[in-house]
N, C-alpha and C. Protein backbone atom coordinates (compact mmCIF):
# COMPACT_ATOMS: atom_id res chain seq x y z
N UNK A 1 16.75 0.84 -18.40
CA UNK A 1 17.99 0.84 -17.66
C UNK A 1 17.95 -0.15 -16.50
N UNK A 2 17.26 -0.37 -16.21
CA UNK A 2 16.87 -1.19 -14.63
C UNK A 2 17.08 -3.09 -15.13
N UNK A 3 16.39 -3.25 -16.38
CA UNK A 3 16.93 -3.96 -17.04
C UNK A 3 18.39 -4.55 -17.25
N UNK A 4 19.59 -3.87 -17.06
CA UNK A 4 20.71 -4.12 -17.11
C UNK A 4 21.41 -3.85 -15.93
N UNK A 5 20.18 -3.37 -14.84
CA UNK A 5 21.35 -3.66 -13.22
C UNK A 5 21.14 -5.36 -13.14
N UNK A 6 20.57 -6.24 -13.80
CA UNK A 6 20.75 -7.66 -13.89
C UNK A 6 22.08 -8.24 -14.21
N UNK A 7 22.92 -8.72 -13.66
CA UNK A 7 24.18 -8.94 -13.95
C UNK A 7 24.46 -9.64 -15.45
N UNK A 8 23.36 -10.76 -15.88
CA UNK A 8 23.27 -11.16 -16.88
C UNK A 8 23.05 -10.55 -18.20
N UNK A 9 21.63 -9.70 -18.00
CA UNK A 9 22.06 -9.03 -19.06
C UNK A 9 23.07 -7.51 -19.39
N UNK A 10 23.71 -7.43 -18.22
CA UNK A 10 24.44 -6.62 -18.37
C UNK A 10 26.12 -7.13 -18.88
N UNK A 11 26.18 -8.39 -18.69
CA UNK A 11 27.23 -9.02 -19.13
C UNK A 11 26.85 -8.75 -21.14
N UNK A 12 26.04 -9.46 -21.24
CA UNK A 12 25.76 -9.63 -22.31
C UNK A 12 25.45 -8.48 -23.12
N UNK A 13 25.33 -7.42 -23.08
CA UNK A 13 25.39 -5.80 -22.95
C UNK A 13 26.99 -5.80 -23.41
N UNK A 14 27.27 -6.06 -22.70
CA UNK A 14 29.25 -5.84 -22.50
C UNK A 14 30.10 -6.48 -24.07
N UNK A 15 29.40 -7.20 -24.31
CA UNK A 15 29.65 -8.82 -25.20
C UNK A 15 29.58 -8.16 -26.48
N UNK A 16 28.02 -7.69 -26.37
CA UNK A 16 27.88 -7.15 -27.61
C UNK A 16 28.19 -5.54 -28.16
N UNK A 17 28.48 -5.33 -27.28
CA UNK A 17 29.33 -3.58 -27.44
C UNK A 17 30.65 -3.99 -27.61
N UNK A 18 31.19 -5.09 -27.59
CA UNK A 18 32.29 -5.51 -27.96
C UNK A 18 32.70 -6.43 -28.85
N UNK A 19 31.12 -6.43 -29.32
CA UNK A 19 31.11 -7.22 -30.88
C UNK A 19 31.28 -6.36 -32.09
N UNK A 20 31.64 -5.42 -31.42
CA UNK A 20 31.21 -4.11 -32.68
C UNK A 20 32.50 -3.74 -33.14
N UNK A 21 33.72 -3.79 -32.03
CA UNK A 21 34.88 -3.82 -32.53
C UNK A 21 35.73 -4.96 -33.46
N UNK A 22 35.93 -4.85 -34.94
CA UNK A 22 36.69 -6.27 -35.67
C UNK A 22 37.68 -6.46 -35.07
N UNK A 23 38.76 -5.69 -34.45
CA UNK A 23 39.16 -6.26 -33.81
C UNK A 23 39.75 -7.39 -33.04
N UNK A 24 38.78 -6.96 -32.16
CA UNK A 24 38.38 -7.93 -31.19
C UNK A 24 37.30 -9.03 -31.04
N UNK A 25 36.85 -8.66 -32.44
CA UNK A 25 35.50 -9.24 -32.39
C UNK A 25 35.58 -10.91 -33.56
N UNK A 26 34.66 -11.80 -32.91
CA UNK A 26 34.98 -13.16 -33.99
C UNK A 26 33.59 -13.44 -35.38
N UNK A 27 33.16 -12.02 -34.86
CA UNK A 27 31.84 -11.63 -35.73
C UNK A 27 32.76 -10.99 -36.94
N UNK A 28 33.04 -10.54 -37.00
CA UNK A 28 33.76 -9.27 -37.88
C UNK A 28 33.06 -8.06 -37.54
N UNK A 29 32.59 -8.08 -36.25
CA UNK A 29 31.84 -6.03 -36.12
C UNK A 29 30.61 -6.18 -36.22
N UNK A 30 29.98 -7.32 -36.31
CA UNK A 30 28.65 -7.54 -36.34
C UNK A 30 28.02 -7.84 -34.98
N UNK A 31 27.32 -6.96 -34.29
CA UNK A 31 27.02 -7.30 -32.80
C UNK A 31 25.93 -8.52 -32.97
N UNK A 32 25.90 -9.80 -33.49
CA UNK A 32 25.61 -10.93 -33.12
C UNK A 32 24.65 -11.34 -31.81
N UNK A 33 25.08 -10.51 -30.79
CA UNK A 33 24.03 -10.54 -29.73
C UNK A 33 23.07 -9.97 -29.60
N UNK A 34 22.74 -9.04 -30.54
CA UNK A 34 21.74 -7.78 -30.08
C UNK A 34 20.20 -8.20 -30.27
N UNK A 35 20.17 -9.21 -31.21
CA UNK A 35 18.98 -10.17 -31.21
C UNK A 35 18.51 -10.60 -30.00
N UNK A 36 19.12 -11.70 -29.51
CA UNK A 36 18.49 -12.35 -28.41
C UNK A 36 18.70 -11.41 -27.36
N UNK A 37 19.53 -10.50 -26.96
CA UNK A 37 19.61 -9.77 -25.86
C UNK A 37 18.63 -9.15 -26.09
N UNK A 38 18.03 -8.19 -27.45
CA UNK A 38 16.53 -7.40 -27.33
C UNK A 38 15.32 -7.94 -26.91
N UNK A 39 15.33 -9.47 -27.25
CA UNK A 39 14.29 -10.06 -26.86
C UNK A 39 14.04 -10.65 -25.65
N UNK A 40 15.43 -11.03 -24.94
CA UNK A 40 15.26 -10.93 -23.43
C UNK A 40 15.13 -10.09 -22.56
N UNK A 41 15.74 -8.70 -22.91
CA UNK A 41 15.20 -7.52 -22.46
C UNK A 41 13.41 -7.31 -22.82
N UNK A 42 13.34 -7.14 -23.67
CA UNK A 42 11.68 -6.72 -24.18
C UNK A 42 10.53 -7.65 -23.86
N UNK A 43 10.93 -8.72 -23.37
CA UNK A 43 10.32 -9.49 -22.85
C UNK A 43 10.18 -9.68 -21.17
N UNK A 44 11.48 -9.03 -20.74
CA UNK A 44 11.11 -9.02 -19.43
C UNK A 44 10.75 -7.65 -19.13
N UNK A 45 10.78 -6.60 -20.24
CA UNK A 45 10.23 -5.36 -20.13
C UNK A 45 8.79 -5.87 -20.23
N UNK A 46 8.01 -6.12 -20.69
CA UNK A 46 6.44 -6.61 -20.85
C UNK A 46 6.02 -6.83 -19.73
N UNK A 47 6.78 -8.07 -18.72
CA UNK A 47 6.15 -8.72 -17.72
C UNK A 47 6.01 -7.77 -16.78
N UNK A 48 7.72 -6.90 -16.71
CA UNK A 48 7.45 -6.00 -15.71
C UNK A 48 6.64 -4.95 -15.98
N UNK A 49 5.74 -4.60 -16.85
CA UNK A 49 4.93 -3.25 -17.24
C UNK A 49 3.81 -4.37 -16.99
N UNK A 50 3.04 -5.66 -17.50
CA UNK A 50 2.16 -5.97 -16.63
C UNK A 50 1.81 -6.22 -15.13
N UNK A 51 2.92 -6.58 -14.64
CA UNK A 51 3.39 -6.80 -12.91
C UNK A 51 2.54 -5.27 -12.89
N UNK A 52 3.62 -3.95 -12.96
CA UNK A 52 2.64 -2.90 -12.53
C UNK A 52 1.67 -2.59 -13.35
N UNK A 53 0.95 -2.97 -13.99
CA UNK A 53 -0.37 -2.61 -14.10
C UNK A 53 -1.61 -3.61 -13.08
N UNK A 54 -0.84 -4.58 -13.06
CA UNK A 54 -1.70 -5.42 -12.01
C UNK A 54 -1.73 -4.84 -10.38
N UNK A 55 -0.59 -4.29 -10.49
CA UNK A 55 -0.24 -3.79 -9.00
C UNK A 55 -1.10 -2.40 -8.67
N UNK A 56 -1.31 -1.44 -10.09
CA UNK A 56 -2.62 -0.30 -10.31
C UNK A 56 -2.99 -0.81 -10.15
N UNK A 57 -4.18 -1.41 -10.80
CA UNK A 57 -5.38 -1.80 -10.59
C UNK A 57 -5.49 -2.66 -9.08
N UNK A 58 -4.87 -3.45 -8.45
CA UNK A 58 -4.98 -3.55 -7.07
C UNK A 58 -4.77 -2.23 -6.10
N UNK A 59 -4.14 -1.73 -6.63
CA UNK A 59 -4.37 -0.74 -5.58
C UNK A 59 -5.05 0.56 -5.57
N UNK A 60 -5.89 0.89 -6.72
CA UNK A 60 -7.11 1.50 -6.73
C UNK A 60 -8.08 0.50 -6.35
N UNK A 61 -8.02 -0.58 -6.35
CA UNK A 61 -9.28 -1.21 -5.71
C UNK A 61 -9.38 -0.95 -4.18
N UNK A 62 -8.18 -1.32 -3.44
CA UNK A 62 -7.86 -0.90 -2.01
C UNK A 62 -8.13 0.55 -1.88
N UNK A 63 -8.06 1.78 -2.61
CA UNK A 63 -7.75 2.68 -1.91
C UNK A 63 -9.34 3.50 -2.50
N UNK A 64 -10.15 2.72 -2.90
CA UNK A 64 -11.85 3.31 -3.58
C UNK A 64 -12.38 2.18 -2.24
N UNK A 65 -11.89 1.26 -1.52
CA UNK A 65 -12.82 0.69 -0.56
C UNK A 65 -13.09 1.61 0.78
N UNK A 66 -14.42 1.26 1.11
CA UNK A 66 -14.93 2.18 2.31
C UNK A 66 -15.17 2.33 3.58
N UNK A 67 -14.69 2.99 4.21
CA UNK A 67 -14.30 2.85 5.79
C UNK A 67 -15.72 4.39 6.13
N UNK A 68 -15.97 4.36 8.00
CA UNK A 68 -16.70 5.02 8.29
C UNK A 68 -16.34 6.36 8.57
N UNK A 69 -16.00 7.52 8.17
CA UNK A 69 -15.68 8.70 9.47
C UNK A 69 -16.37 9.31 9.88
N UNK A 70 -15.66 9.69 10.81
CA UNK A 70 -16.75 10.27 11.71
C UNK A 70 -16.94 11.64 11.34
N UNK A 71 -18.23 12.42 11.84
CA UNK A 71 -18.14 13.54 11.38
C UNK A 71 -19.47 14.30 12.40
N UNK A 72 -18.96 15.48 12.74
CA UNK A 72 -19.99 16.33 13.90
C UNK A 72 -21.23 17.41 13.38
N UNK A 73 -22.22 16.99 13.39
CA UNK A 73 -23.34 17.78 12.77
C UNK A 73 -24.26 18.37 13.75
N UNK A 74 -24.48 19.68 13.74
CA UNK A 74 -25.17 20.87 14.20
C UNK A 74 -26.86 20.91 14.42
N UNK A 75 -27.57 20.39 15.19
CA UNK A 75 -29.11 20.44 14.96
C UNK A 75 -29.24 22.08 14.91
N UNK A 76 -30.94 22.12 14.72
CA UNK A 76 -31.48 23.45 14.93
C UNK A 76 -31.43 24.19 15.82
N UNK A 77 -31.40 23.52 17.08
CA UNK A 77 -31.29 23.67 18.60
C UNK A 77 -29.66 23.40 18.80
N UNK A 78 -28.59 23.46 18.36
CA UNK A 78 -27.19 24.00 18.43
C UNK A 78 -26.81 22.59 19.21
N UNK A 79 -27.52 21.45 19.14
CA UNK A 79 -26.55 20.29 19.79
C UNK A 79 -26.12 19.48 18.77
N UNK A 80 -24.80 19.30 19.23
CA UNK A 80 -24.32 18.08 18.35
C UNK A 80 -24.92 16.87 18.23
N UNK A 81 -24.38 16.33 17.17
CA UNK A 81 -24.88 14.92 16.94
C UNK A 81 -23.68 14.15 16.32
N UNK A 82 -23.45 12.98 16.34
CA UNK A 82 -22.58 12.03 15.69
C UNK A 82 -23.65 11.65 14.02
N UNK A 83 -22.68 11.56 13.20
CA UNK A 83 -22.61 11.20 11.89
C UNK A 83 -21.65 10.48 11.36
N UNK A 84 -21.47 9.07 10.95
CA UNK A 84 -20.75 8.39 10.29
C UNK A 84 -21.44 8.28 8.62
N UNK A 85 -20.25 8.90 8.01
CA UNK A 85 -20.58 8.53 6.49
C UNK A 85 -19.18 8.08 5.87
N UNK A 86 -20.01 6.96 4.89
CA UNK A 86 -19.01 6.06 4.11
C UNK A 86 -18.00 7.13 3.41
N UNK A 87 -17.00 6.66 3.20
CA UNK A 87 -16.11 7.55 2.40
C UNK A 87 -15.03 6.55 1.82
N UNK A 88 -14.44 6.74 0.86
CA UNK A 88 -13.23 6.28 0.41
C UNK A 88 -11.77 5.89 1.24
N UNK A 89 -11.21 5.14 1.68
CA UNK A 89 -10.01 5.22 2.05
C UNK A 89 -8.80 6.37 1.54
N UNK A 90 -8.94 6.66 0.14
CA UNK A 90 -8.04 7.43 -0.46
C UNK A 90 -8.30 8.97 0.01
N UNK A 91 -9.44 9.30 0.67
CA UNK A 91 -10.09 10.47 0.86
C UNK A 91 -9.66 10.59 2.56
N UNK A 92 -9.27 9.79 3.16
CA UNK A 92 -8.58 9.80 4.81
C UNK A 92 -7.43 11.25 4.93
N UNK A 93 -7.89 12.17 5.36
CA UNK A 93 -6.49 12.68 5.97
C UNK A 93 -6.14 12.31 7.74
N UNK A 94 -5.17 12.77 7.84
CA UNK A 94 -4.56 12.20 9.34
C UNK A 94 -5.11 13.63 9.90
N UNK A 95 -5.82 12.81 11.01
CA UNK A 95 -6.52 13.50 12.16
C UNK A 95 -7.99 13.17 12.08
N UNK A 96 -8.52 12.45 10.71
CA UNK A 96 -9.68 12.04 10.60
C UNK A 96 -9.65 11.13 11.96
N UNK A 97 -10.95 10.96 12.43
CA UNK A 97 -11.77 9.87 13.24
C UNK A 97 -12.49 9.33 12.81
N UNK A 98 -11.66 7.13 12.75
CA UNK A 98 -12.84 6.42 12.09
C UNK A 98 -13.10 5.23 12.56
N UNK A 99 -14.40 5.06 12.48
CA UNK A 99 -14.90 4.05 13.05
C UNK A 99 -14.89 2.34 12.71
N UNK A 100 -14.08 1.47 12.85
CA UNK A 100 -13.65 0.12 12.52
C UNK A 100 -14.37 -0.48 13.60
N UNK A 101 -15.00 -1.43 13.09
CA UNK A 101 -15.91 -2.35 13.45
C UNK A 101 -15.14 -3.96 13.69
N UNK A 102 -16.01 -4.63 14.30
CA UNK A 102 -15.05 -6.38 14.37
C UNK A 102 -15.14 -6.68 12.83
N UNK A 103 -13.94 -7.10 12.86
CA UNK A 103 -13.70 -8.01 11.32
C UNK A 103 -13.63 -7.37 10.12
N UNK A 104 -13.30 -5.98 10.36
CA UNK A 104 -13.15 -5.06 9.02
C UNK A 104 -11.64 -4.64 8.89
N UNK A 105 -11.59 -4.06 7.57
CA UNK A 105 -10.39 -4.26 7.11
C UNK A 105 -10.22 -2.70 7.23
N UNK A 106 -9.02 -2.27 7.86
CA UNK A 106 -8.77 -0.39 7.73
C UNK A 106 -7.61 -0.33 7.00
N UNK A 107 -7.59 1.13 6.71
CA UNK A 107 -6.94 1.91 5.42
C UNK A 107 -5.31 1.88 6.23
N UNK A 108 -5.15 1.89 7.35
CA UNK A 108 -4.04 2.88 7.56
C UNK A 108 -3.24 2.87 8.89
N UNK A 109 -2.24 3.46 9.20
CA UNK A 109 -1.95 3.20 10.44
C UNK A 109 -2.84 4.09 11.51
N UNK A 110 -3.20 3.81 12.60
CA UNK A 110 -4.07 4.44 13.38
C UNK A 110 -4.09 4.38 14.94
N UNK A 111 -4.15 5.01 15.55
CA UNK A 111 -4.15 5.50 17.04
C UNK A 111 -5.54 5.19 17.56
N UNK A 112 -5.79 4.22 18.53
CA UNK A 112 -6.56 3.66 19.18
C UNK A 112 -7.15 4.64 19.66
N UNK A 113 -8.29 5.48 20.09
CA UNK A 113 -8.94 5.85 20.92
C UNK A 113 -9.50 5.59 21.96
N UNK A 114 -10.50 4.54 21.71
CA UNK A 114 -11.63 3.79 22.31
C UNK A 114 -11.78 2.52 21.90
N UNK A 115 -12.82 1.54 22.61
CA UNK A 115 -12.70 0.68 22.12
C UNK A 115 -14.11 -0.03 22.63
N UNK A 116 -14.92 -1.05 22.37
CA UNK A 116 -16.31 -0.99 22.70
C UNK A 116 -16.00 -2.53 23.80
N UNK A 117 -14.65 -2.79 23.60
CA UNK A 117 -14.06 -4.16 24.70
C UNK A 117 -13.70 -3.46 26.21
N UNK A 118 -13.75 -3.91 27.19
CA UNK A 118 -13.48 -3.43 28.56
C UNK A 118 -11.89 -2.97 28.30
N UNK A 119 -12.33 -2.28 29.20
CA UNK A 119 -10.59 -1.53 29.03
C UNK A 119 -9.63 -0.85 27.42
N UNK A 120 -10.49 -0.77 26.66
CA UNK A 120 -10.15 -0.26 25.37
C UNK A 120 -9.11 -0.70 24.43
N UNK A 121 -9.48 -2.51 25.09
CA UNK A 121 -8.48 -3.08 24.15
C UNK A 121 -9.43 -3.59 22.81
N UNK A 122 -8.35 -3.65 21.99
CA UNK A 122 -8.71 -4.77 20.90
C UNK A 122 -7.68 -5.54 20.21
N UNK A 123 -8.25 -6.52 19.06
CA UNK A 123 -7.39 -7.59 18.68
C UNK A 123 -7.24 -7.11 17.12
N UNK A 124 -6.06 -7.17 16.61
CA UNK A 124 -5.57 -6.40 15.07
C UNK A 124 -4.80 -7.98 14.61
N UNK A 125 -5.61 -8.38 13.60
CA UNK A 125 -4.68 -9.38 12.63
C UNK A 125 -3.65 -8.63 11.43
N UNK A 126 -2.68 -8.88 11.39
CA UNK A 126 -1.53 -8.44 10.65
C UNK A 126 -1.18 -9.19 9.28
N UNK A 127 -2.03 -10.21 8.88
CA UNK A 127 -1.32 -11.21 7.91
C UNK A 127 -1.14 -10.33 6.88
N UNK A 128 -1.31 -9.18 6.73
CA UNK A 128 -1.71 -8.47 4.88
C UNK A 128 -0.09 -7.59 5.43
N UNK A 129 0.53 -7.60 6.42
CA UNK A 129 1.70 -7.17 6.41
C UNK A 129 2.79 -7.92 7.09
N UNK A 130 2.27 -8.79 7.94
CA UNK A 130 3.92 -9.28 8.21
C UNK A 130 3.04 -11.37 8.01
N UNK A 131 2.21 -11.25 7.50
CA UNK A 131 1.73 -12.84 6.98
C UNK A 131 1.10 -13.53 8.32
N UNK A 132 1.58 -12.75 9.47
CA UNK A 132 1.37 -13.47 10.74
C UNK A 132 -0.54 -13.81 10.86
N UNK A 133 -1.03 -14.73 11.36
CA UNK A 133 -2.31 -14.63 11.60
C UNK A 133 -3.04 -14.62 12.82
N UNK A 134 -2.17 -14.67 13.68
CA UNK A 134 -2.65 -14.22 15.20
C UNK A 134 -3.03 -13.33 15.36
N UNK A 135 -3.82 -13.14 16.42
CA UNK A 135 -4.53 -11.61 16.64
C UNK A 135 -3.44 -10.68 17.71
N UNK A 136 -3.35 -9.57 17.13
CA UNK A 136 -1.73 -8.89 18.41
C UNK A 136 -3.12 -8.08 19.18
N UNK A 137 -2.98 -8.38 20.68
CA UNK A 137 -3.94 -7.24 21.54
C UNK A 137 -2.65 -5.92 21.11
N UNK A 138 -3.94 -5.09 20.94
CA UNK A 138 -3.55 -3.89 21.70
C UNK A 138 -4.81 -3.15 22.04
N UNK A 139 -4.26 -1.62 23.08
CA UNK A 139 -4.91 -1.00 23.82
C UNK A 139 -4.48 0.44 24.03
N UNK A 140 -6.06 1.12 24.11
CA UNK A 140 -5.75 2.29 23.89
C UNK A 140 -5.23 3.01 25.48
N UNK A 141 -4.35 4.06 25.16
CA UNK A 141 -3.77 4.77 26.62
C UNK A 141 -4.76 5.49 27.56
N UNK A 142 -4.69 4.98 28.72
CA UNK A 142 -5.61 5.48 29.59
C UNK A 142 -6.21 7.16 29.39
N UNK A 143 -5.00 7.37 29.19
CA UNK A 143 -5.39 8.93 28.68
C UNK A 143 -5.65 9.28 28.12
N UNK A 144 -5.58 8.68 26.61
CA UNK A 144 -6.37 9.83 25.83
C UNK A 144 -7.60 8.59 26.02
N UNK A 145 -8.22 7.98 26.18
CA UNK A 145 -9.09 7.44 26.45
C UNK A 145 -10.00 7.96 27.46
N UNK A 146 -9.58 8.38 28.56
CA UNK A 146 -10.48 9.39 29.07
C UNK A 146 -10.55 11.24 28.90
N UNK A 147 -9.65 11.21 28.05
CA UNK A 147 -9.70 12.66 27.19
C UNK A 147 -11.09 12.50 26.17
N UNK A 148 -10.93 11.11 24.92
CA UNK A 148 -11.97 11.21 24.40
C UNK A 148 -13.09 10.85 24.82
N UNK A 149 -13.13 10.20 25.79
CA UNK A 149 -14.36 9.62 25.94
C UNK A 149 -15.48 10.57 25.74
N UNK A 150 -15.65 11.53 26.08
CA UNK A 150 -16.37 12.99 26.15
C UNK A 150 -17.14 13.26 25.11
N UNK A 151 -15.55 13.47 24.26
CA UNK A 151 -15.99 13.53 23.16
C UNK A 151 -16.33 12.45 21.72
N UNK A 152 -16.11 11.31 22.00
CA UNK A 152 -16.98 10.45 21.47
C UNK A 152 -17.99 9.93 21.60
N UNK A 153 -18.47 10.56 22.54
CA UNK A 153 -19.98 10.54 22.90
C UNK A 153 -21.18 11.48 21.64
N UNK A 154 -20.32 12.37 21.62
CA UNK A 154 -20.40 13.21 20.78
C UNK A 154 -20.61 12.74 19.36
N UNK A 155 -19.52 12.03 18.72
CA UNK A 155 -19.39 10.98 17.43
C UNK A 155 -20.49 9.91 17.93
């Protein structure tokens, strides 16, 4: 169906549903078009069923790549410790805490915490969404920045 919100072949759709009437028709009722219209349809049905299969397989590749989270582990003696283990991007829920390093690529939209630059800024390249390749500063809010600090000591 998506196929014929194309104005073209929806004209031609029209043509040949109206080849069917003798009538009106210079076929004698023989829809004459239904040939080449199947094959321009079925052919741009193909491309678009490979388009998304290419578009799967890219995006299980993106969403099996591995980012750090964080995670809080218990000694014998009841103190915490920080633990980063690899995990999947696809495996992220929101509220996870994760650790992005210079020059790595993250899963997702995300709320600055901390930052290992003075003042808890850092630099985010955008080209994989708006093409731009400048680096945009941003920086995390004084506040929760000294809310976590505490506790990323912790992580």
């Amino acid at each position: 169906m998506l196929q014929f919100s194309k104005f073209a072949n929806f004209y031609f759709l029209v043509l040949m549903i109206m080849e069917c009437f003798k009538s009106i028709s210079d076929s004698g009722g023989v829809p004459v078009l239904a040939l080449p219209l199947s094959f321009v349809v079925g052919i741009s049905m193909l491309k678009d069923i490979y388009e998304d299969y290419l578009r799967h397989k890219s995006d299980n590749e993106e969403n099996n790549s591995k980012t750090s989270k964080g995670k809080v582990a218990t000694d014998e003696n009841g103190k915490d410790h920080s633990q980063f283990q690899k995990l999947a991007w696809k495996s992220l829920r929101v509220g996870d805490i994760v650790k992005v390093c210079e020059n790595e690529y993250f899963p997702c939209d995300m709320l600055i915490l901390s930052s290992s630059l003075a003042k808890g800024i850092c630099y985010v390249e955008t080209k994989n969404l708006d093409g731009e390749t400048n680096l945009k500063h941003k920086k995390a809010s004084k506040d929760v920045t000294a809310l976590v600090t505490d506790e990323l000591s912790v992580l």
